[in-house]
Protein backbone atom coordinates (compact mmCIF):
# COMPACT_ATOMS: atom_id res chain seq x y z
CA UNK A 1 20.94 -73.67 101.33
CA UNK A 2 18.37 -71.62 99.83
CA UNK A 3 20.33 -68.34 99.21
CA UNK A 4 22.81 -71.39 97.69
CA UNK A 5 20.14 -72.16 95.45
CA UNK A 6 19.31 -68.80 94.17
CA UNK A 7 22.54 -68.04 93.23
CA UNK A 8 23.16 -71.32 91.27
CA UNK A 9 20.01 -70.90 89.55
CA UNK A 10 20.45 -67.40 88.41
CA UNK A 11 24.21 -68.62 87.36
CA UNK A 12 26.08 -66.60 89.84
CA UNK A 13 27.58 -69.21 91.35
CA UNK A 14 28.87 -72.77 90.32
CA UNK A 15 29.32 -74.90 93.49
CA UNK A 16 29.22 -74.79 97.26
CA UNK A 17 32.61 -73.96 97.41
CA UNK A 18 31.98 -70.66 95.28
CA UNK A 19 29.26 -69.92 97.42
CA UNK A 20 31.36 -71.16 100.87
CA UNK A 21 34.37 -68.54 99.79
CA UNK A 22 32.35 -65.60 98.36
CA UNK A 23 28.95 -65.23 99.89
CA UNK A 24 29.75 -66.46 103.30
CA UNK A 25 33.51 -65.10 103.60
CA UNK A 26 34.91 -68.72 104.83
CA UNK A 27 36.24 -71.55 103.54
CA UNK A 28 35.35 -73.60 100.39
CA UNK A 29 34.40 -76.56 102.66
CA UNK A 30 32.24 -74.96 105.03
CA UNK A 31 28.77 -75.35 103.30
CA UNK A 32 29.76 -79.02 102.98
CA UNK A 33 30.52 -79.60 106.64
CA UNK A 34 27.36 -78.09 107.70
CA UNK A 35 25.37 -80.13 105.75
CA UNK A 36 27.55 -83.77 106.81
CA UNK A 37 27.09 -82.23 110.76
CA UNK A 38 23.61 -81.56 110.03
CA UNK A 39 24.87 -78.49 111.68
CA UNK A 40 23.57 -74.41 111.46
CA UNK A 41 25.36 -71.46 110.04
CA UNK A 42 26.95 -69.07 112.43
CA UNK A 43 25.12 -65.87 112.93
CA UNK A 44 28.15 -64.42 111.76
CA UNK A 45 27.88 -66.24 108.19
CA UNK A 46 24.13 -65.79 108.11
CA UNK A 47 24.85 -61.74 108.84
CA UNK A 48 27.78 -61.46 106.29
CA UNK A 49 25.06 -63.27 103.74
CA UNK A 50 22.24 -61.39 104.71
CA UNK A 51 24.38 -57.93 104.07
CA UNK A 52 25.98 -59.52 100.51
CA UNK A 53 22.56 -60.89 99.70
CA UNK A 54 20.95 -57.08 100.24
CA UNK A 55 23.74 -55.45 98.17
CA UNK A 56 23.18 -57.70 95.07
CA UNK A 57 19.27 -57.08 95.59
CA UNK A 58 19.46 -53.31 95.56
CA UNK A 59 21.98 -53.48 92.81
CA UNK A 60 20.07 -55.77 90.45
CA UNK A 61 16.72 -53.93 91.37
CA UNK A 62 18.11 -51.20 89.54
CA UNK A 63 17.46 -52.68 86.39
CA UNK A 64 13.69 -52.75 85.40
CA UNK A 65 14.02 -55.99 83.49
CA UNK A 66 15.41 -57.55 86.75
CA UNK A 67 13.76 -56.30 89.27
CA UNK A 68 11.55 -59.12 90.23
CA UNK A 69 15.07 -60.90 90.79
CA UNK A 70 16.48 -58.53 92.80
CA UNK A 71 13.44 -58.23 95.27
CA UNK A 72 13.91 -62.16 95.82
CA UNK A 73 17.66 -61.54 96.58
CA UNK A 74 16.04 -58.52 99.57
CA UNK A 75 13.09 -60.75 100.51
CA UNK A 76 16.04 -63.95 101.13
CA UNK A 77 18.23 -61.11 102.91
CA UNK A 78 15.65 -59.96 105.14
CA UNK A 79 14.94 -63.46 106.35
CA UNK A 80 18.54 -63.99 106.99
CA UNK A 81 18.90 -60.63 109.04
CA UNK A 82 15.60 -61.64 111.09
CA UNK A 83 17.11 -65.01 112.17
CA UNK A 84 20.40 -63.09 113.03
CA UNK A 85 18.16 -60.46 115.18
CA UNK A 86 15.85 -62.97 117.40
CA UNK A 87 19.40 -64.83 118.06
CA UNK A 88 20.69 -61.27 119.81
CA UNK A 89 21.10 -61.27 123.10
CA UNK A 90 18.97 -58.05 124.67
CA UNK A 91 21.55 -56.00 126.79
CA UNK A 92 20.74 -54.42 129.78
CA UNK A 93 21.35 -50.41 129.63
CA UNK A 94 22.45 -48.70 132.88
């Protein structure tokens, strides 16, 4: 919900279903049914955010005026990729 928020504020997206189909590559219900299951995110949404979220960042750091933006958009992108890391199972290597 809070990468959600971000982008609404900064007027990238409109709705949840925006945000559902673009940011998390699945359908425009999906942010809406985890919130009436009181459910999680996948790891695989939270990785396809964290990588769309990082993207954005670098490419609106770019811009002096916006950097402060774009470091948000990295800071929320590294928080997404840690959750998806201490959810990885550790594989045993022969």
């Amino acid at each position: 919900m809070e990468a959600f928020d971000l982008l609404k504020s900064k007027g990238i997206v409109s709705s949840e279903s925006e945000f559902s189909e673009y940011w998390l590559a699945h359908s425009e219900c999906y942010l809406r049914t985890l919130r009436m299951k009181r459910a999680e995110p996948s790891m695989g949404v939270l990785a396809i955010c964290a990588s769309r979220l990082q993207k954005a960042g670098e490419e609106i750091m770019s811009s002096p005026r916006h950097r402060h933006v774009g470091q948000h958009f990295i800071e929320l992108s590294e928080r997404c990729h840690k959750l998806v890391n201490e959810d990885a199972i550790e594989l045993e290597l022969i």
